[in-house]
Protein backbone atom coordinates (compact mmCIF):
# COMPACT_ATOMS: atom_id res chain seq x y z
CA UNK A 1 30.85 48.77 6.82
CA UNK A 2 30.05 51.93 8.60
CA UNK A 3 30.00 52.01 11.99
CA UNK A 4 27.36 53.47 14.43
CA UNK A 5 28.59 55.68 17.28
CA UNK A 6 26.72 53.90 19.77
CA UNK A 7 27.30 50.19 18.79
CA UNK A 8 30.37 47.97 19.86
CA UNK A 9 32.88 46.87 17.37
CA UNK A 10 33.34 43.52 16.50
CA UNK A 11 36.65 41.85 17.97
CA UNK A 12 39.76 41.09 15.33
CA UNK A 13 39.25 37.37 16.74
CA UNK A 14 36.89 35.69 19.81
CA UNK A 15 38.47 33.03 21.98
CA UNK A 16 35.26 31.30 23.05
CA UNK A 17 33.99 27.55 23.12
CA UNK A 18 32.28 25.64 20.69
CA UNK A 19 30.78 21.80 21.42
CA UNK A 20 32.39 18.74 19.58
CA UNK A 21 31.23 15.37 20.00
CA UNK A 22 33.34 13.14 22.83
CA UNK A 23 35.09 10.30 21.09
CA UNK A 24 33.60 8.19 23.34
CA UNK A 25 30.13 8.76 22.04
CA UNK A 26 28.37 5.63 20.46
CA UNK A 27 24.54 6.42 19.99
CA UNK A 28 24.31 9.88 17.76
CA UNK A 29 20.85 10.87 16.80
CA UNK A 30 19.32 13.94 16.43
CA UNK A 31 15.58 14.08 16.96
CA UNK A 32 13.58 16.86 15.69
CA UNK A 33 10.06 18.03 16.86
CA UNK A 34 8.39 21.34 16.33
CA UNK A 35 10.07 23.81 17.89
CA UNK A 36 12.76 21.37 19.39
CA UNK A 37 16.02 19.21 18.59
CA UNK A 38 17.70 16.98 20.71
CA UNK A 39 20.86 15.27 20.37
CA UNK A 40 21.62 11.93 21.69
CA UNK A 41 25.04 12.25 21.37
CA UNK A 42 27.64 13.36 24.15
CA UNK A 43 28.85 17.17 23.35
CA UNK A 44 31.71 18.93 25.63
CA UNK A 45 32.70 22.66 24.97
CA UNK A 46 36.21 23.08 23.48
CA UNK A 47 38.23 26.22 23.30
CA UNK A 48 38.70 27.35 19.53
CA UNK A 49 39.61 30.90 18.20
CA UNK A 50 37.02 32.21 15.54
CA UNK A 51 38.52 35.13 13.59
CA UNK A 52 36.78 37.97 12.13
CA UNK A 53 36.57 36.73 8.29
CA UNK A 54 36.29 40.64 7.42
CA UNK A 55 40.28 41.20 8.26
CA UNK A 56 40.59 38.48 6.76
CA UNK A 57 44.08 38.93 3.81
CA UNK A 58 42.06 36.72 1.31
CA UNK A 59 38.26 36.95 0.38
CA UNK A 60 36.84 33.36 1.22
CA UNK A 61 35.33 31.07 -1.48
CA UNK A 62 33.96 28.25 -2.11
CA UNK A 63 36.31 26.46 -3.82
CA UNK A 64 39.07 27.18 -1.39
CA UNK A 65 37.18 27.25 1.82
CA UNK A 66 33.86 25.48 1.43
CA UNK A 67 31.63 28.78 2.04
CA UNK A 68 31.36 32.65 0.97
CA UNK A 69 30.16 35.66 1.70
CA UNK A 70 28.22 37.47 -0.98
CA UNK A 71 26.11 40.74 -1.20
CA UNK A 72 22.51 39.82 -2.65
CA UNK A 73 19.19 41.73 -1.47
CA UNK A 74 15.96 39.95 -1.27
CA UNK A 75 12.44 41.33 -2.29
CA UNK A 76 11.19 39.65 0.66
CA UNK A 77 10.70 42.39 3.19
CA UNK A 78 9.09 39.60 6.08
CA UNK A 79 10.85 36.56 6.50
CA UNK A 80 8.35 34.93 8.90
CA UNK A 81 5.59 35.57 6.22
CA UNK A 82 5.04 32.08 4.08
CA UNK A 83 3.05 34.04 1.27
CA UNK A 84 6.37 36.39 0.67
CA UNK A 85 8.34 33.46 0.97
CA UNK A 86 6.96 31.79 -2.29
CA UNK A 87 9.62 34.08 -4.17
CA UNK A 88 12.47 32.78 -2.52
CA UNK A 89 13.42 29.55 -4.26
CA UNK A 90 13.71 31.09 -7.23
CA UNK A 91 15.94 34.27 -5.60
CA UNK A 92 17.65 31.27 -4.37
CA UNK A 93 18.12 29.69 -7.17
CA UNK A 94 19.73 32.45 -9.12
CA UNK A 95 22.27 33.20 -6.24
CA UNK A 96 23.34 29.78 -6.35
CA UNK A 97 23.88 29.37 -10.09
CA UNK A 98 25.80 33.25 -10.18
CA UNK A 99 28.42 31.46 -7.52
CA UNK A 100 28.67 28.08 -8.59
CA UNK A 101 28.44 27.99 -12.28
CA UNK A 102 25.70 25.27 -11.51
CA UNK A 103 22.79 25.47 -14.53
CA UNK A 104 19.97 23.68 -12.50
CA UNK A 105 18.83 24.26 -9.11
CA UNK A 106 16.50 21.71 -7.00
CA UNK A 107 15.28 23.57 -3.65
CA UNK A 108 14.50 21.83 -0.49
CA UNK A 109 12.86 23.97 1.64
CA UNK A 110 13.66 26.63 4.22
CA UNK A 111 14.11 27.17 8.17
CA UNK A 112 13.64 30.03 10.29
CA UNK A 113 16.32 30.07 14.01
CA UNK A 114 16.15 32.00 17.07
CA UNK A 115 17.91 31.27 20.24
CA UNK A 116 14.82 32.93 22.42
CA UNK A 117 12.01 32.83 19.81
CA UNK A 118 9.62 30.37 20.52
CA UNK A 119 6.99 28.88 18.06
CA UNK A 120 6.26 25.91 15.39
CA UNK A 121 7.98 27.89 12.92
CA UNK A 122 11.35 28.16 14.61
CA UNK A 123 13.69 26.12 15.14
CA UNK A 124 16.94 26.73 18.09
CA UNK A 125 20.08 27.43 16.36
CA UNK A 126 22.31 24.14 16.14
CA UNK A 127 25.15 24.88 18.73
CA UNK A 128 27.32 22.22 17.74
CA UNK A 129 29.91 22.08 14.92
CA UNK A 130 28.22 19.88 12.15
CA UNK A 131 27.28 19.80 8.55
CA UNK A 132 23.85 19.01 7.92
CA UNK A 133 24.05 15.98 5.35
CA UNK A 134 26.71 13.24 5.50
CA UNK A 135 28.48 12.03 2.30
CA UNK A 136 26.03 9.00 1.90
CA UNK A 137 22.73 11.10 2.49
CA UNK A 138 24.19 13.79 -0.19
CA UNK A 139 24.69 11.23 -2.75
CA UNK A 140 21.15 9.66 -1.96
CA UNK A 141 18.69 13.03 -1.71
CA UNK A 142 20.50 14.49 -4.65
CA UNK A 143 20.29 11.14 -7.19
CA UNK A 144 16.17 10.95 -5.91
CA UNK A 145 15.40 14.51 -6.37
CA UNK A 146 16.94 14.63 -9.57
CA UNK A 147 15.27 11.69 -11.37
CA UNK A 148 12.15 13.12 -10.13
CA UNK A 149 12.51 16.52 -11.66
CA UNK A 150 14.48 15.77 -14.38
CA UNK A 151 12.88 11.99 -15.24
CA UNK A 152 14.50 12.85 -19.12
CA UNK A 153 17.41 14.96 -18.26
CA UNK A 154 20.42 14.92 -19.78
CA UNK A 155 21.99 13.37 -15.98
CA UNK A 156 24.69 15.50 -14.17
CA UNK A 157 28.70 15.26 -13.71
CA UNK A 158 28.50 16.80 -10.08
CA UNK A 159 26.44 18.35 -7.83
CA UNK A 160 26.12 21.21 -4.13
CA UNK A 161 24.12 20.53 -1.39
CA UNK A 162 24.06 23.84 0.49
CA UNK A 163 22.78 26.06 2.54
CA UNK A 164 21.66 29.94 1.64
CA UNK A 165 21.57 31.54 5.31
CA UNK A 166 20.69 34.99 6.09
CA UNK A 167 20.31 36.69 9.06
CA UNK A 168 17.51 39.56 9.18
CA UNK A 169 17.57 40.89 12.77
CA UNK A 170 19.88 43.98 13.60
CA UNK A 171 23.27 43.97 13.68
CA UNK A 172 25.30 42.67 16.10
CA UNK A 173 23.47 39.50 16.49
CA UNK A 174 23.86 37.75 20.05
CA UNK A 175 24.44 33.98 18.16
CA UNK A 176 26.64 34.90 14.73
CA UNK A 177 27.60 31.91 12.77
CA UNK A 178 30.69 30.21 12.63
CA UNK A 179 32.02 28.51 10.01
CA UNK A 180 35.42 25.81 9.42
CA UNK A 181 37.75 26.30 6.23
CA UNK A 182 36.53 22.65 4.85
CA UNK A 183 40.36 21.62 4.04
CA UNK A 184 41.22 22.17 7.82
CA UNK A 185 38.83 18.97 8.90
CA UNK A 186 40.26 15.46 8.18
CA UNK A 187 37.48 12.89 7.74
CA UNK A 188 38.71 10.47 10.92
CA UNK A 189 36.76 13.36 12.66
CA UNK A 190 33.44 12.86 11.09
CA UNK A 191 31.00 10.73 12.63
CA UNK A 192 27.53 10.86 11.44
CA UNK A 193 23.99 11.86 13.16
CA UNK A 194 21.22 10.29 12.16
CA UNK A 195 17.99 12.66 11.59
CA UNK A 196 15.07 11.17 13.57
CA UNK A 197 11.73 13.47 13.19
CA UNK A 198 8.75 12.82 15.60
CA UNK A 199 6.33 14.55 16.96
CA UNK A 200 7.47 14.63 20.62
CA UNK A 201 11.29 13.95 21.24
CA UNK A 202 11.30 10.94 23.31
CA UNK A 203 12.54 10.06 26.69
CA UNK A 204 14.79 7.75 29.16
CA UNK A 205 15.83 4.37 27.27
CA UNK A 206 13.64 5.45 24.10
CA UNK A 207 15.74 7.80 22.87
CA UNK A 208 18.46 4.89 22.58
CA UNK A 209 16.71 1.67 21.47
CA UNK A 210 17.40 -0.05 18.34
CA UNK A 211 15.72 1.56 15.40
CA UNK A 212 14.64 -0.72 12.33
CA UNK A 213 16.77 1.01 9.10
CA UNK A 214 18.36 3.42 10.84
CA UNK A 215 21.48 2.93 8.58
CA UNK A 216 19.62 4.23 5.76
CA UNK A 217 17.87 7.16 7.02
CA UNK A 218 19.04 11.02 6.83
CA UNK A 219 22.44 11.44 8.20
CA UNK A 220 24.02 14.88 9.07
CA UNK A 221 27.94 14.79 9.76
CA UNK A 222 29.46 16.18 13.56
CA UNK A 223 32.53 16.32 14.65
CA UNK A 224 35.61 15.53 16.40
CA UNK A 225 37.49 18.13 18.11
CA UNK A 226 40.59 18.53 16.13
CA UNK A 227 43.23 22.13 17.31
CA UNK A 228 43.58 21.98 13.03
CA UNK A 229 39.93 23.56 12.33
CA UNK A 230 40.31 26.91 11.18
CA UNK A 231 37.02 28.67 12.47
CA UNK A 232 36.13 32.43 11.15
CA UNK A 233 32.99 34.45 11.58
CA UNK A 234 31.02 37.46 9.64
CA UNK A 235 30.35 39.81 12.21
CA UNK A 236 28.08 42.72 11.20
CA UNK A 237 25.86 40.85 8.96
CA UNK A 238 22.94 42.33 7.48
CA UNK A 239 19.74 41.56 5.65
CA UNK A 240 21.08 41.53 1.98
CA UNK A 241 24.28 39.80 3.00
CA UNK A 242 23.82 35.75 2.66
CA UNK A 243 26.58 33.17 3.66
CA UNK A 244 26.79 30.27 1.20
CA UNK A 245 27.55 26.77 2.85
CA UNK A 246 28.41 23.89 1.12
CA UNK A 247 27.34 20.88 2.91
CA UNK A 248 28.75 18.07 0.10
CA UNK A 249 30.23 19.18 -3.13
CA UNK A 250 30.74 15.89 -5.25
CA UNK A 251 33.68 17.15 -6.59
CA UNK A 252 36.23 16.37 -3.84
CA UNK A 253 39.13 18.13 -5.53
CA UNK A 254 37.62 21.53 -4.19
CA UNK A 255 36.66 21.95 -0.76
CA UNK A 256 33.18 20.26 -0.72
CA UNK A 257 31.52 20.75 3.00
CA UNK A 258 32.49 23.52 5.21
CA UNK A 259 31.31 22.76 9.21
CA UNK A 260 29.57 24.84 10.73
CA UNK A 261 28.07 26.19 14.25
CA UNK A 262 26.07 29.00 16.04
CA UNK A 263 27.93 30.38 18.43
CA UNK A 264 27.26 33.01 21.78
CA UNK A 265 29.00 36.44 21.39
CA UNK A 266 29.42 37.71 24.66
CA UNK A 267 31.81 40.28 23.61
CA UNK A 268 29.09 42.37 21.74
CA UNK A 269 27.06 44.01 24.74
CA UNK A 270 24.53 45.60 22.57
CA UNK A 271 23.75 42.17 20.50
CA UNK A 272 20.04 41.95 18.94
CA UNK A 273 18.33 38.49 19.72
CA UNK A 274 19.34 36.42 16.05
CA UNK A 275 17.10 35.67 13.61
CA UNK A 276 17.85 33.73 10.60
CA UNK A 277 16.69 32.53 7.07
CA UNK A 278 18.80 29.09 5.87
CA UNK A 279 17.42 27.52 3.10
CA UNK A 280 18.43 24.26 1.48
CA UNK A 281 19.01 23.27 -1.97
CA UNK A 282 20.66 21.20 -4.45
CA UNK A 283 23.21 22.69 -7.62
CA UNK A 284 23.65 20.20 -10.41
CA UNK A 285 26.03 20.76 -13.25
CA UNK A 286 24.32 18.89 -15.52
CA UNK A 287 25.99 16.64 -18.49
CA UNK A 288 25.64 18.91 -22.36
CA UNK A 289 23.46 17.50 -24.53
């Protein structure tokens, strides 16, 4: 990637912070209004090294690592315009079948981030390391969505949940993403975060009482701090770059989820304010007829 004479260069590796839940942390929700989230859990900032994934000796992929890099332009020319957007499950859609193999593609909708950016539309970057669907909400959103697209489908042997992000402000951006090599996290350091949305995030003793069901609702997965995870970053990014995220792979024998955080560069000086694209979908590898 070329390099501008007037923009700082992106360090070979950051020694920064990111926030892992406390082991001592019982009541982990995450409530989400418009234009807010708030966790109930208890977050502390530990030191981790995240390494510039463009030195890196090895390209990353998603069988290895849990996420890739890949170069794919978008028609789209406005993100924050919903009538350009209507094209995008479908450019989705054939990114995610030319990297997984995957022959059917369910999409779930997208989100627009921004650390400063206020507004319905956005949503604050999540600054903790997570992955956005647990194991048991994976299996669950995948099985429902299926039967009701496919009600006579020949079934599937395995399935993605993942994430499509882009970023499509200037490069450097002031909160890159960080992502965890998948094989580097043990599960006795998942927890799970139940997905609560309202229209006004609660307060005081609310935000704890007992909620009917709330075993069986949307789960994401957050962490334990463990000195193990192997963090990396993509400095640099631009528009027709997009980071591929597995959040469950139902094949276990590859990695299947890779965490994942935003994360403050204070080493870039010149950083735009973020914006970002993610949007969510479902691969299925469907059974041959």
């Amino acid at each position: 990637m070329e390099e501008t004479k007037d923009r700082s260069r992106p360090a070979e590796a950051i020694r920064t912070t990111i926030e892992y839940l406390v082991p001592t942390s019982r009541i982990n929700r995450r409530f989400w209004a418009p234009g807010k989230e708030f966790n109930t859990g208890i977050y502390q900032p530990y030191p981790v090294t995240i390494c510039n994934a463009r030195l890196a000796r090895q390209p990353f992929t998603l069988d290895k690592h849990g996420f890739c890099l890949a170069r794919y332009p978008s028609a789209v020319t406005d993100f924050t315009d919903p009538a350009q957007l209507e094209i995008y499950p479908d450019e989705v859609a054939k990114v995610a079948m030319a990297l997984t193999g995957a022959n059917f593609i369910i999409p779930m909708g997208g989100q627009l981030r921004s650390p400063l950016i206020a507004g319905e539309a956005y949503q604050p970057p999540a600054a903790e390391a997570h992955v956005d669907f647990n194991s048991s909400t994976a299996h669950k959103i995948a099985r429902r969505l299926y039967a009701a697209a496919r009600p006579d489908g020949p079934d599937f042997e395995r399935f993605i949940a993942f994430s499509l992000w882009r970023t499509f402000s200037p490069a450097p951006q002031d909160w890159p993403l960080a992502l965890c090599e998948g094989p580097s996290v043990g599960e006795e350091d998942s927890v799970a975060n139940v997905k609560i949305d309202v229209d006004e995030i609660p307060e005081g003793d609310a935000l704890y009482a007992p909620i009917p069901g709330e075993e069986d609702m949307v789960a994401a997965t957050i962490f334990k701090f463990s000195a193990e995870h192997r963090w990396w970053y993509f400095p640099d990014m631009t528009r027709d770059e997009v980071i591929f995220i597995k959040f469950h792979d139902s094949d276990h024998n590859r990695a299947w989820r890779a965490p994942h955080t935003a994360f403050h560069d204070t080493s870039r000086p010149d950083a735009a304010i973020r914006e970002s694209y993610e949007f969510r979908a479902i691969a299925y590898f469907e059974r041959s007829q």
